[in-house]
PDB file of N, CA and C in Angstrom:
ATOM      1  N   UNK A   1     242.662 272.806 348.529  1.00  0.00           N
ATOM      2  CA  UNK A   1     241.271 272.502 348.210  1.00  0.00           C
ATOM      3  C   UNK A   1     240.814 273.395 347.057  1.00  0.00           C
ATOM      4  N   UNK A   2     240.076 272.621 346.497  1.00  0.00           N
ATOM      5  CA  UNK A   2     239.647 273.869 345.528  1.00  0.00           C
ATOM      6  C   UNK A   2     238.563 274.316 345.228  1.00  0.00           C
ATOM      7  N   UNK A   3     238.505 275.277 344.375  1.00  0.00           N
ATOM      8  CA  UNK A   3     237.080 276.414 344.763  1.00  0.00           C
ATOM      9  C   UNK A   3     236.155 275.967 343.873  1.00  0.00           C
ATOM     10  N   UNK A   4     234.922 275.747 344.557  1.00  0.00           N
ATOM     11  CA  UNK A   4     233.992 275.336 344.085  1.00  0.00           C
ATOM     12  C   UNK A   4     233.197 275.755 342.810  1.00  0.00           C
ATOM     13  N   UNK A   5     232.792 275.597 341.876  1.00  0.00           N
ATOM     14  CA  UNK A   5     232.416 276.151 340.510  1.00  0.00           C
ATOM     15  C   UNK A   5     230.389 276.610 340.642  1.00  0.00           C
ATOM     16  N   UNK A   6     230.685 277.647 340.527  1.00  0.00           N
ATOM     17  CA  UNK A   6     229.405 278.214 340.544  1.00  0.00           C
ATOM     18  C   UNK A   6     228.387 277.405 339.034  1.00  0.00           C
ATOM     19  N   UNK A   7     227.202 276.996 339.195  1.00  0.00           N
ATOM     20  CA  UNK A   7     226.735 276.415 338.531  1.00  0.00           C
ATOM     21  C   UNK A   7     225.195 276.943 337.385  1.00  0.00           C
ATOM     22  N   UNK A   8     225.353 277.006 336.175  1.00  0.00           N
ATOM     23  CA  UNK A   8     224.919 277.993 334.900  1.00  0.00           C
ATOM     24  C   UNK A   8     223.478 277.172 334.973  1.00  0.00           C
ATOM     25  N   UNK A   9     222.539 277.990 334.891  1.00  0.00           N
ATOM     26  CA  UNK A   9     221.129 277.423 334.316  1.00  0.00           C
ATOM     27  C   UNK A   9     220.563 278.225 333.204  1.00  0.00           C
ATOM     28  N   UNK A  10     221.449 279.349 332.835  1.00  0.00           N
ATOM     29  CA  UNK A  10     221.134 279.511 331.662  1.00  0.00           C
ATOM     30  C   UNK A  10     220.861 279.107 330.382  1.00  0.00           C
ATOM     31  N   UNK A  11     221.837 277.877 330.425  1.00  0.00           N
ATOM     32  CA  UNK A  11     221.381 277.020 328.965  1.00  0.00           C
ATOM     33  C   UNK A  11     221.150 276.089 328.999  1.00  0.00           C
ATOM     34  N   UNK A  12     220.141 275.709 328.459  1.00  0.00           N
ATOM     35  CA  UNK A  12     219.108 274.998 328.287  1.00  0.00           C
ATOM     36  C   UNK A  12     220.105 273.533 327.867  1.00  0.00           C
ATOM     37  N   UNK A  13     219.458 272.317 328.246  1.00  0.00           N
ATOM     38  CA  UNK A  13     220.290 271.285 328.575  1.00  0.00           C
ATOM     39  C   UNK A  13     219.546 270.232 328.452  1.00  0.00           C
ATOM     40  N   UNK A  14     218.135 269.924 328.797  1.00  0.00           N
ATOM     41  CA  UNK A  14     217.502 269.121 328.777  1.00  0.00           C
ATOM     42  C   UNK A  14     217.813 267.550 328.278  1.00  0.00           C
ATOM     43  N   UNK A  15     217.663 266.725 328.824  1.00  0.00           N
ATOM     44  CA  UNK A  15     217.783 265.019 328.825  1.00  0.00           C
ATOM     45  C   UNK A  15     216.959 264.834 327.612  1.00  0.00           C
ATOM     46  N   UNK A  16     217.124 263.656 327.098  1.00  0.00           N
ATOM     47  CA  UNK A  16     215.993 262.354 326.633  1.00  0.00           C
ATOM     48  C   UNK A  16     214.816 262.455 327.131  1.00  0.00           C
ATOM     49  N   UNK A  17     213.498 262.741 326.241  1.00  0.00           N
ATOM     50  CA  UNK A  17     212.254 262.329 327.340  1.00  0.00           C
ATOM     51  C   UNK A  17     211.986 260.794 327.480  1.00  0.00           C
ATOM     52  N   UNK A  18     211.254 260.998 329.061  1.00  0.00           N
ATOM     53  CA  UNK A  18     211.550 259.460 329.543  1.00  0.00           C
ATOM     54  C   UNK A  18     210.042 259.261 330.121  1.00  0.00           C
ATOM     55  N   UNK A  19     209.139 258.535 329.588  1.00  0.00           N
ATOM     56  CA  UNK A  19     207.629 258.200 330.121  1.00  0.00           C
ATOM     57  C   UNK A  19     207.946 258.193 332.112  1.00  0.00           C
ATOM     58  N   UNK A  20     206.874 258.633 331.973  1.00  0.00           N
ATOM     59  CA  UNK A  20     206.500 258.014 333.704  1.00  0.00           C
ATOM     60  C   UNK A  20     206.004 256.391 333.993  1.00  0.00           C
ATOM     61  N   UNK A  21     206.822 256.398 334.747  1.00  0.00           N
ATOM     62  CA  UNK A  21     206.328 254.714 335.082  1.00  0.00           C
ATOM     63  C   UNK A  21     204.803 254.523 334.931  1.00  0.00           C
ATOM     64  N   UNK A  22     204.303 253.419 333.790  1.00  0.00           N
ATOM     65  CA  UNK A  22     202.930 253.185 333.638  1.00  0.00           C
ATOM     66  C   UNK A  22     202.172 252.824 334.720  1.00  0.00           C
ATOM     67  N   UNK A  23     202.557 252.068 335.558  1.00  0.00           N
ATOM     68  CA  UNK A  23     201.803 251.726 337.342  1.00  0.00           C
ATOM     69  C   UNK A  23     201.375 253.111 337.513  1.00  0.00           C
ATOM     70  N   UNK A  24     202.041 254.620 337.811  1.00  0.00           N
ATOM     71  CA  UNK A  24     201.745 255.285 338.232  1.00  0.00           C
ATOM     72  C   UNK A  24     200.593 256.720 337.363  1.00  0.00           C
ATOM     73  N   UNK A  25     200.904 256.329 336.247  1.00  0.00           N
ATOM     74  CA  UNK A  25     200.036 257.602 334.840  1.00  0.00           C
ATOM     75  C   UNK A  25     198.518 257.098 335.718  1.00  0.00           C
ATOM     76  N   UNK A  26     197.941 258.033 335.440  1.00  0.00           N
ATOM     77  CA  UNK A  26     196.511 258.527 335.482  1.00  0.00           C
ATOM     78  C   UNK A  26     195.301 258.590 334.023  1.00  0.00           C
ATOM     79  N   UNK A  27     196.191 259.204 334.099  1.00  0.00           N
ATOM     80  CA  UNK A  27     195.914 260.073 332.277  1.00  0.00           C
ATOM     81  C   UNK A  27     196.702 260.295 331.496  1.00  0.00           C
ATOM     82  N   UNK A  28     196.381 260.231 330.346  1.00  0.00           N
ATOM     83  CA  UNK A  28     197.982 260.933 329.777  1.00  0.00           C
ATOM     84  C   UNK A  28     198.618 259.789 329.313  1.00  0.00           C
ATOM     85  N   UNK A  29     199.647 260.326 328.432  1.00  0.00           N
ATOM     86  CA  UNK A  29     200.689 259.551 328.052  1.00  0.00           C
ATOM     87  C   UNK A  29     202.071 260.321 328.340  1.00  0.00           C
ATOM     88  N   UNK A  30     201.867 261.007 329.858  1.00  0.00           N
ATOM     89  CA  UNK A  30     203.346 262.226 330.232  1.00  0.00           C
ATOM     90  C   UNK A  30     204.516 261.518 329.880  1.00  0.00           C
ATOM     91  N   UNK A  31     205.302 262.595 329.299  1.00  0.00           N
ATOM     92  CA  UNK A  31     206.789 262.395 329.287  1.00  0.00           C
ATOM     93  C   UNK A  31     208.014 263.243 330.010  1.00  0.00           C
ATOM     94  N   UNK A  32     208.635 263.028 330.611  1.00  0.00           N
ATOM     95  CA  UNK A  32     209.012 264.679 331.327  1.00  0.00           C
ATOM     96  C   UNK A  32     210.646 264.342 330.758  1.00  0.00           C
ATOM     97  N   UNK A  33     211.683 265.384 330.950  1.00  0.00           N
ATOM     98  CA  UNK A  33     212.809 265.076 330.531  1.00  0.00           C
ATOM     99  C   UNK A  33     213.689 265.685 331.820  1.00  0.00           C
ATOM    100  N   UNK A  34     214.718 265.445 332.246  1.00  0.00           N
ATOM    101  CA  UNK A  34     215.491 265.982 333.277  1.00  0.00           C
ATOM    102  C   UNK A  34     216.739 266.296 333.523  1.00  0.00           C
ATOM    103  N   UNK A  35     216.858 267.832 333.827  1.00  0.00           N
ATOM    104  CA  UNK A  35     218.402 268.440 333.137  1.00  0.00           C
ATOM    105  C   UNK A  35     219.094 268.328 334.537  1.00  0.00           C
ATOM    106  N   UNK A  36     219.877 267.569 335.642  1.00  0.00           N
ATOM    107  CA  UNK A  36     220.048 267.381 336.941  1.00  0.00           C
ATOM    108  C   UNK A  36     221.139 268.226 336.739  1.00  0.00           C
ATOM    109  N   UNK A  37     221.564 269.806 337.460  1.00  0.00           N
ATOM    110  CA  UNK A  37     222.867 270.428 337.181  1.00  0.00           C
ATOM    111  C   UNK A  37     223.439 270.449 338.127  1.00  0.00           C
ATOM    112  N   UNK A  38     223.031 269.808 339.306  1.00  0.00           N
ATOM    113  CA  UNK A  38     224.201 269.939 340.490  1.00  0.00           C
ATOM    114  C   UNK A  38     223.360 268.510 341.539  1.00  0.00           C
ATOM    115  N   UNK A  39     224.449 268.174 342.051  1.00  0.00           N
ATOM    116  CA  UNK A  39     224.473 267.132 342.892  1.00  0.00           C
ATOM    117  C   UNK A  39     225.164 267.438 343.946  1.00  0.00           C
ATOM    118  N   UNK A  40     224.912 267.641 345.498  1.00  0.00           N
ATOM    119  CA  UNK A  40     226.017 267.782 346.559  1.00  0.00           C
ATOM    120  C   UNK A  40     227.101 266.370 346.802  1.00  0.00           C
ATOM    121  N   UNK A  41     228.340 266.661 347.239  1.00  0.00           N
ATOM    122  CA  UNK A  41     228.707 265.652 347.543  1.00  0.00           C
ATOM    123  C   UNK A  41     228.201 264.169 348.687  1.00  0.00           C
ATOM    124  N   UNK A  42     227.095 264.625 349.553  1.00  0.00           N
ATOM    125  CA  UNK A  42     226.199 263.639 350.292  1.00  0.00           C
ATOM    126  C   UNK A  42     225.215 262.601 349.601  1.00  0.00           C
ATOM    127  N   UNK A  43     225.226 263.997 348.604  1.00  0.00           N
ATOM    128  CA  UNK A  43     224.038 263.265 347.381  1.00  0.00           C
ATOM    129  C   UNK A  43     222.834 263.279 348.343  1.00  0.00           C
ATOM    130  N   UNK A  44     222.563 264.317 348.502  1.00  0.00           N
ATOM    131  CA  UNK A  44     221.308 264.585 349.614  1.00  0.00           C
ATOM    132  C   UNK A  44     220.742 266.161 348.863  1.00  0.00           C
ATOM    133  N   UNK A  45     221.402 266.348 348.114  1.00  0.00           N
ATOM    134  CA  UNK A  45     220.552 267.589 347.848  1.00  0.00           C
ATOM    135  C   UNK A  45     221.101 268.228 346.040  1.00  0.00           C
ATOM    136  N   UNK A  46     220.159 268.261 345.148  1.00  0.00           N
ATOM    137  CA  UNK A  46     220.022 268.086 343.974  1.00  0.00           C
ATOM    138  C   UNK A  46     219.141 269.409 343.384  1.00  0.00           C
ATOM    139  N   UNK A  47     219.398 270.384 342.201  1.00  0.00           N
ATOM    140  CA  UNK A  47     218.730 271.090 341.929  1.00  0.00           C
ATOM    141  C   UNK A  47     219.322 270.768 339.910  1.00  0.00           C
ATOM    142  N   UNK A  48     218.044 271.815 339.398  1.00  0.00           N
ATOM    143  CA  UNK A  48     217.810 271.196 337.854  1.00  0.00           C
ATOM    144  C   UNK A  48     216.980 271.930 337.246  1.00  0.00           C
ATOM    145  N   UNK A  49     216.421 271.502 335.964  1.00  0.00           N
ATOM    146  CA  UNK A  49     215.518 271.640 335.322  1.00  0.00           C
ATOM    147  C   UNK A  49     214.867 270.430 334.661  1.00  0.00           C
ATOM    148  N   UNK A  50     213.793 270.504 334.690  1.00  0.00           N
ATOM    149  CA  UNK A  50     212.505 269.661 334.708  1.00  0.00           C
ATOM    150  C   UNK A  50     211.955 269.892 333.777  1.00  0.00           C
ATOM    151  N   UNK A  51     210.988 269.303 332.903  1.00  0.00           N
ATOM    152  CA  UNK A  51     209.869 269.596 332.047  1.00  0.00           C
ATOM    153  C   UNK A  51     208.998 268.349 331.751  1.00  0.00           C
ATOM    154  N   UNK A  52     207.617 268.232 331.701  1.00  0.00           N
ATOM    155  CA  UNK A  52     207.057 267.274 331.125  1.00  0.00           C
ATOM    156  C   UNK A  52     205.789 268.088 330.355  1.00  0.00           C
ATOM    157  N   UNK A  53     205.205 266.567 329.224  1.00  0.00           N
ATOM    158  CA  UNK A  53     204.286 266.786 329.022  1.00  0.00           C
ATOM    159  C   UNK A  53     203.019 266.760 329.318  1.00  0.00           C
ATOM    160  N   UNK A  54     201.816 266.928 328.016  1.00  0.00           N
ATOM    161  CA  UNK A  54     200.569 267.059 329.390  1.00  0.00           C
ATOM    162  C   UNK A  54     200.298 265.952 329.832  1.00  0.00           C
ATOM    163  N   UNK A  55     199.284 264.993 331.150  1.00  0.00           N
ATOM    164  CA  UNK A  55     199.207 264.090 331.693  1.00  0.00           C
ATOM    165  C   UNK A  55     199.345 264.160 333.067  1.00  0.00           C
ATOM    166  N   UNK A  56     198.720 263.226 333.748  1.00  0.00           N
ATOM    167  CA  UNK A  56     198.125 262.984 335.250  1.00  0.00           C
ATOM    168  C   UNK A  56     198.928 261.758 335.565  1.00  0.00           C
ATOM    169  N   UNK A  57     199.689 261.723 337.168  1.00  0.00           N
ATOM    170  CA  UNK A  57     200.290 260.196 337.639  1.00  0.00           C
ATOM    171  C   UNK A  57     200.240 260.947 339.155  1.00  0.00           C
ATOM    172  N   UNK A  58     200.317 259.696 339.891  1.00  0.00           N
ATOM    173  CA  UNK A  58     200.069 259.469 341.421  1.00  0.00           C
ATOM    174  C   UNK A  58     201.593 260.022 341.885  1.00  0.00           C
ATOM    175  N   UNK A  59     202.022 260.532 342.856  1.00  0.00           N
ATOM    176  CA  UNK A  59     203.038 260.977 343.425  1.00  0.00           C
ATOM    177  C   UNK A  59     203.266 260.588 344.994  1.00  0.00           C
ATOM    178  N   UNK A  60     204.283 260.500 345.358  1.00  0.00           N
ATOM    179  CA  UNK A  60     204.447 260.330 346.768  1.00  0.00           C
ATOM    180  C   UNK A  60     206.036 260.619 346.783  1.00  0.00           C
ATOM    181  N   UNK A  61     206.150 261.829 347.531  1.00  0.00           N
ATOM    182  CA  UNK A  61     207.522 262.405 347.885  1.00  0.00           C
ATOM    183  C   UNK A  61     207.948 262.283 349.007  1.00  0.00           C
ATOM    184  N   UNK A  62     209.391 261.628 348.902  1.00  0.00           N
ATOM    185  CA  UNK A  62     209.832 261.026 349.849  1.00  0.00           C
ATOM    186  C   UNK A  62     211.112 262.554 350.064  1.00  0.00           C
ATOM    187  N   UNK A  63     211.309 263.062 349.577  1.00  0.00           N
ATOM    188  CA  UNK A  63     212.307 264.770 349.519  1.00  0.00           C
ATOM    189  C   UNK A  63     211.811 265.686 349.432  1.00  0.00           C
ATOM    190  N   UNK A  64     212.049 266.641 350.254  1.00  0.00           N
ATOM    191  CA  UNK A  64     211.486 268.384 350.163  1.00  0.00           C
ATOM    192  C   UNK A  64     211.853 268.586 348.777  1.00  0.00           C
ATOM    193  N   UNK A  65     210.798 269.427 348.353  1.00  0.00           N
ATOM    194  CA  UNK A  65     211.035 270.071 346.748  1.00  0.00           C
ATOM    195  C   UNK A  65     210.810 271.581 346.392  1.00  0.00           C
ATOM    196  N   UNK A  66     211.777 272.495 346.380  1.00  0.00           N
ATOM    197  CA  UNK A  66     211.590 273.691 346.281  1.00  0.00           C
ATOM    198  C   UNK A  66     210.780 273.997 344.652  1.00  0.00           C
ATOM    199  N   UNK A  67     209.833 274.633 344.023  1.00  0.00           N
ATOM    200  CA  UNK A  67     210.047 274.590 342.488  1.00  0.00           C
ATOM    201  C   UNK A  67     209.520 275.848 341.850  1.00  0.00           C
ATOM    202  N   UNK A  68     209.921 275.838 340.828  1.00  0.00           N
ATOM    203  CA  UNK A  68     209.543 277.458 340.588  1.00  0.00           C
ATOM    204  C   UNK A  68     209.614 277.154 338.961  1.00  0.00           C
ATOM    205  N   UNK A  69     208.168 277.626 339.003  1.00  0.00           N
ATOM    206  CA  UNK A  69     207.416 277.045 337.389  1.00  0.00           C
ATOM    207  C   UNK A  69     207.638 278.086 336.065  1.00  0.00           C
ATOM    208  N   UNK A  70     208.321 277.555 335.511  1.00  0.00           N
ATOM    209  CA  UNK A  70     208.959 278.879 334.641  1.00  0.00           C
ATOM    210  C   UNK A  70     208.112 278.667 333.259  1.00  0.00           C
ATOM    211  N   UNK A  71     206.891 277.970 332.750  1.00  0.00           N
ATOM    212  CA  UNK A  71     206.198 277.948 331.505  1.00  0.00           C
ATOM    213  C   UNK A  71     205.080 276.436 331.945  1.00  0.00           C
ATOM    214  N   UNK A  72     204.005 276.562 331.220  1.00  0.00           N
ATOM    215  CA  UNK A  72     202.773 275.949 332.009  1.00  0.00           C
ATOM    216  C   UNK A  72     202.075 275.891 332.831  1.00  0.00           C
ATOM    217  N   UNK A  73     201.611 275.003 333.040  1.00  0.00           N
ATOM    218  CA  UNK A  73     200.042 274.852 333.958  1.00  0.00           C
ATOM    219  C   UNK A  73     200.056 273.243 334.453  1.00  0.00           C
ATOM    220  N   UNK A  74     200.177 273.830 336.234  1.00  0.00           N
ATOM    221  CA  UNK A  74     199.619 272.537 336.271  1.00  0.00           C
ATOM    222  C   UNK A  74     198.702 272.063 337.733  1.00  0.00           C
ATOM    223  N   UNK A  75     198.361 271.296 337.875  1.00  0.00           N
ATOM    224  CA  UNK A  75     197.839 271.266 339.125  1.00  0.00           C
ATOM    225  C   UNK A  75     197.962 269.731 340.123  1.00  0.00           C
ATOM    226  N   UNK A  76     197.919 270.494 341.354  1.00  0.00           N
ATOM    227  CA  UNK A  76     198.684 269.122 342.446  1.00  0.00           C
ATOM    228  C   UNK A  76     197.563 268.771 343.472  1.00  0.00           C
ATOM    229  N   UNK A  77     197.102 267.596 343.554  1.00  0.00           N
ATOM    230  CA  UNK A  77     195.973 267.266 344.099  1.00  0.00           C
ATOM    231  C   UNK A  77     196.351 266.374 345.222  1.00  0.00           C
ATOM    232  N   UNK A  78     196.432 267.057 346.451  1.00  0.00           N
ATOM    233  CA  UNK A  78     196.820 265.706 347.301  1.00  0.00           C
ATOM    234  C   UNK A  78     195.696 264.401 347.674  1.00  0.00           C
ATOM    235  N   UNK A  79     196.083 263.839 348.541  1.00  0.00           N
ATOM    236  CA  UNK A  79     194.867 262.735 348.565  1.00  0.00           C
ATOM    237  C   UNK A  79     194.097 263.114 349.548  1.00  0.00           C
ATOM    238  N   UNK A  80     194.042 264.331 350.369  1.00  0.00           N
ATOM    239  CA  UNK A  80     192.883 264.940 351.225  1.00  0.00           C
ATOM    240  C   UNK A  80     191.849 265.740 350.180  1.00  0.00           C
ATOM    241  N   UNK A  81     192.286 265.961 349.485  1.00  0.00           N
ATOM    242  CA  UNK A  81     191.339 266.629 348.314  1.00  0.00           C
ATOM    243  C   UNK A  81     191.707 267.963 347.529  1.00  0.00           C
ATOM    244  N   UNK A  82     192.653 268.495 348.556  1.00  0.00           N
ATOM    245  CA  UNK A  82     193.170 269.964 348.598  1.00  0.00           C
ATOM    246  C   UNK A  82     193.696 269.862 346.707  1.00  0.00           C
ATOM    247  N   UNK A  83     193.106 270.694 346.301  1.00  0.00           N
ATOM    248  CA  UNK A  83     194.003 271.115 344.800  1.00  0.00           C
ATOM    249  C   UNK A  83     194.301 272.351 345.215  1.00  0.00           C
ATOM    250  N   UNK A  84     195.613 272.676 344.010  1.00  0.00           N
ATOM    251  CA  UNK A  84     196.468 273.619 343.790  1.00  0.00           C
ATOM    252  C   UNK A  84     196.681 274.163 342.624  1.00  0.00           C
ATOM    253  N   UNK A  85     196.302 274.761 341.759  1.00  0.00           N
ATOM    254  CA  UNK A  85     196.504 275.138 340.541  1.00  0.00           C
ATOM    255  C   UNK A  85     197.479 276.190 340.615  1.00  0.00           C
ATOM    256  N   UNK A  86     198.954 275.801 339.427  1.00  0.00           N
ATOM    257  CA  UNK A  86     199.614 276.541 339.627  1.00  0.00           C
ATOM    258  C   UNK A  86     200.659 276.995 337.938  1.00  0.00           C
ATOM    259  N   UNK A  87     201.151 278.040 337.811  1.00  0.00           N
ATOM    260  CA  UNK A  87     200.986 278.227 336.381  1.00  0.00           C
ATOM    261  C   UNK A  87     202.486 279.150 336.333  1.00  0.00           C
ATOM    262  N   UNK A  88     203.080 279.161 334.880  1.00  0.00           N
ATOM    263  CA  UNK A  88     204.220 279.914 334.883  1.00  0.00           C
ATOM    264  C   UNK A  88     204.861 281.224 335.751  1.00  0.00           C
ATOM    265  N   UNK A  89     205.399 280.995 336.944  1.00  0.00           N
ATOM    266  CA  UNK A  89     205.586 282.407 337.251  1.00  0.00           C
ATOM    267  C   UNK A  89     205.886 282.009 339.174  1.00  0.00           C
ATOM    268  N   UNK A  90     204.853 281.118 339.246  1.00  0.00           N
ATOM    269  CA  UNK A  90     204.617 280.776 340.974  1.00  0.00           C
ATOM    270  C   UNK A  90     205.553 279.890 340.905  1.00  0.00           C
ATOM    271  N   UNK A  91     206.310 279.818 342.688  1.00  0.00           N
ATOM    272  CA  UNK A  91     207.081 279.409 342.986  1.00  0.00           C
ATOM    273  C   UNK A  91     206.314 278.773 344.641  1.00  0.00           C
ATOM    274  N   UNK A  92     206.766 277.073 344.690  1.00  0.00           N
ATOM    275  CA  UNK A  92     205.957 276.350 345.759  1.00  0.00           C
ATOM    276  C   UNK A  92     207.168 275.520 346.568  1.00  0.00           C
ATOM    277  N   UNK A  93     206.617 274.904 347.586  1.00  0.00           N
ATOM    278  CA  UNK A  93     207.514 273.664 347.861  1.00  0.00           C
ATOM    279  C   UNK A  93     206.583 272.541 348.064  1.00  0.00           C
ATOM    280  N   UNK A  94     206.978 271.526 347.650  1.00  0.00           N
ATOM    281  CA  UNK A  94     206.450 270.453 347.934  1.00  0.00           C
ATOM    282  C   UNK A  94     207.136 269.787 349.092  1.00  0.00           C
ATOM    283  N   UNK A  95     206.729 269.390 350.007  1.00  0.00           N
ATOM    284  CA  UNK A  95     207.479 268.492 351.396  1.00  0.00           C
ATOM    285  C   UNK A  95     207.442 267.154 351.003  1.00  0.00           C
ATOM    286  N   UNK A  96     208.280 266.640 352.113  1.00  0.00           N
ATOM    287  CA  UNK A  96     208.297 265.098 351.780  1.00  0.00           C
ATOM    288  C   UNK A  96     206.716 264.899 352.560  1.00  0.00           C
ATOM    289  N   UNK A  97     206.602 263.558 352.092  1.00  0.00           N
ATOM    290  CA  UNK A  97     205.549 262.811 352.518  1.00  0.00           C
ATOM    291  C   UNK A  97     203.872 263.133 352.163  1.00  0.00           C
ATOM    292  N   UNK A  98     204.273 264.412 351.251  1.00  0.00           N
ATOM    293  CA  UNK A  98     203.068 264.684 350.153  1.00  0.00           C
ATOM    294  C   UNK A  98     202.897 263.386 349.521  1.00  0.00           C
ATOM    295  N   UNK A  99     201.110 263.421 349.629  1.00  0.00           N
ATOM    296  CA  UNK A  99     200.871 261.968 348.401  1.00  0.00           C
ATOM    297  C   UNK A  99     199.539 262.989 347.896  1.00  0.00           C
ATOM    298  N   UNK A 100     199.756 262.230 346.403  1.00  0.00           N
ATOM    299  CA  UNK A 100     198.701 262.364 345.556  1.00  0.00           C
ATOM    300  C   UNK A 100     198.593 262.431 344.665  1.00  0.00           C
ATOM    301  N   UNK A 101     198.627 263.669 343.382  1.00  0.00           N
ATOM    302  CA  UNK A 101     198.874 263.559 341.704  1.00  0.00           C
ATOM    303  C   UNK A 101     199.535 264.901 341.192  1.00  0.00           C
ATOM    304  N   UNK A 102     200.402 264.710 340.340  1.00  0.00           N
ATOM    305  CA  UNK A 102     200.736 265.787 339.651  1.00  0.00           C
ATOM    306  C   UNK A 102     199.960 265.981 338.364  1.00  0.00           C
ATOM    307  N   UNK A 103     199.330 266.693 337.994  1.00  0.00           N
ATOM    308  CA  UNK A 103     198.909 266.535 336.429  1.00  0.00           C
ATOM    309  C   UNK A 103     198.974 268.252 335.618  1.00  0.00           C
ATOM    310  N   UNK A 104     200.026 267.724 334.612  1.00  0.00           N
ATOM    311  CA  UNK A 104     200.715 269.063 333.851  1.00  0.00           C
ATOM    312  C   UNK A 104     199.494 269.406 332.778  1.00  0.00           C
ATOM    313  N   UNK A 105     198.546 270.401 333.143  1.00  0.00           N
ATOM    314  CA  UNK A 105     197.857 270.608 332.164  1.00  0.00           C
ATOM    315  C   UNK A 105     197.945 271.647 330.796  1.00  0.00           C
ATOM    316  N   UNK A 106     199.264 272.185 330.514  1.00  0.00           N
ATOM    317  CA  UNK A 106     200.051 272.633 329.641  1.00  0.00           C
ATOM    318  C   UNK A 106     201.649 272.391 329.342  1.00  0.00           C
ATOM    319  N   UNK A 107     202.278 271.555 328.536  1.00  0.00           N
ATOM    320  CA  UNK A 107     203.370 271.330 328.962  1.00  0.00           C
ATOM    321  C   UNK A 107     204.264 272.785 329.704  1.00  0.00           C
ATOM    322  N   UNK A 108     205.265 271.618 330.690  1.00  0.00           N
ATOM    323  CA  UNK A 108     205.718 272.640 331.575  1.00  0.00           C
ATOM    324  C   UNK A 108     207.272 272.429 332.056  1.00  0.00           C
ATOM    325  N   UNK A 109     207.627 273.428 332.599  1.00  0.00           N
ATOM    326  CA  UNK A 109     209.455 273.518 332.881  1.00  0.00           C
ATOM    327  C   UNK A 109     209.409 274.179 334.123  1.00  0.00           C
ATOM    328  N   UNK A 110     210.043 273.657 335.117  1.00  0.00           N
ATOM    329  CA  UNK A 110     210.538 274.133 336.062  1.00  0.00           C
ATOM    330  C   UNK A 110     211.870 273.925 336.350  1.00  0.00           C
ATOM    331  N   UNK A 111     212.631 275.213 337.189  1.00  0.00           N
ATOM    332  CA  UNK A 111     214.032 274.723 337.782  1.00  0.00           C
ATOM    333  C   UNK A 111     213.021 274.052 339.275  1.00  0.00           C
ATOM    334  N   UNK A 112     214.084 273.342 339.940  1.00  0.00           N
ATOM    335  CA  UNK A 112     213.416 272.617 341.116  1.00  0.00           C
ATOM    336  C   UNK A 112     214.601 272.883 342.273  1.00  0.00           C
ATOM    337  N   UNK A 113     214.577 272.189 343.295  1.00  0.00           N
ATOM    338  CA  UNK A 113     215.969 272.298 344.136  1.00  0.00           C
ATOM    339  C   UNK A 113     215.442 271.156 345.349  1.00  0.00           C
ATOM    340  N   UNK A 114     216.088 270.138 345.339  1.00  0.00           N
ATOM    341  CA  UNK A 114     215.222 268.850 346.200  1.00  0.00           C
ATOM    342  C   UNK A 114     216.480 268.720 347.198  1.00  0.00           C
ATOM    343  N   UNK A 115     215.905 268.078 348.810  1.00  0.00           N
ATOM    344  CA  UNK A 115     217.005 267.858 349.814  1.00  0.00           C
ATOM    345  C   UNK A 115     215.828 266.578 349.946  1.00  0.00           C
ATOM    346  N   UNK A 116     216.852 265.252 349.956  1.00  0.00           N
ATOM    347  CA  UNK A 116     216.224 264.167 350.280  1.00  0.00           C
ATOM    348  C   UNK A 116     217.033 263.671 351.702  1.00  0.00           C
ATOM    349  N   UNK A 117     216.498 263.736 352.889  1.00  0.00           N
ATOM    350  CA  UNK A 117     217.148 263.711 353.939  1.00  0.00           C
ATOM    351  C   UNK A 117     217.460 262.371 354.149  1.00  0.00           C
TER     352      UNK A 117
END
């Protein structure tokens, strides 16, 4: 068997930016781009780097989301009302079955780490 390869987030890697589905934008014309650096073999659990631009869209998470905001501003509004303002440096989780909005009010980058059960 062989030994598993420890995995680099040091360099920067980033995807294509890719709009958010228009059904779901708010505001904004967000674009986010997505660097996916590891995949388990279940394919149940996924960690990365993230970034979008500024802009508001509806969310509903169906996977726990570990994330830890490494540049920007942004804030998470569920649909009870509760906001969250949260900015380069803080580290959150989002659970599954959160609904409501993400809206990046400085573009922003996070590494993330998601288990979709």
């Amino acid at each position: 068997m062989l030994n598993p390869q420890i995995i680099d987030f040091c360099t920067p890697n980033l995807g294509a930016e890719s709009p958010i589905d228009a059904d779901k934008v708010v505001s904004g014309s967000p674009l986010t781009q997505l660097d996916n650096r590891y995949s388990d073999p279940t394919d149940h659990f996924h960690c990365g780097i993230w970034a979008s631009t500024v802009g508001k869209w509806t969310i509903h998470y169906t996977e726990h989301e570990f994330c830890h905001l490494l540049a920007g501003r942004v804030r998470l509004t569920a649909d009870d009302g509760t906001v969250r303002d949260l900015s380069a440096g803080d580290a959150f989780v989002i659970p599954a079955g959160f609904r409501g909005t993400w809206e990046t009010l400085e573009n922003a980058r996070k590494y993330y780490a998601l288990y979709q059960p």
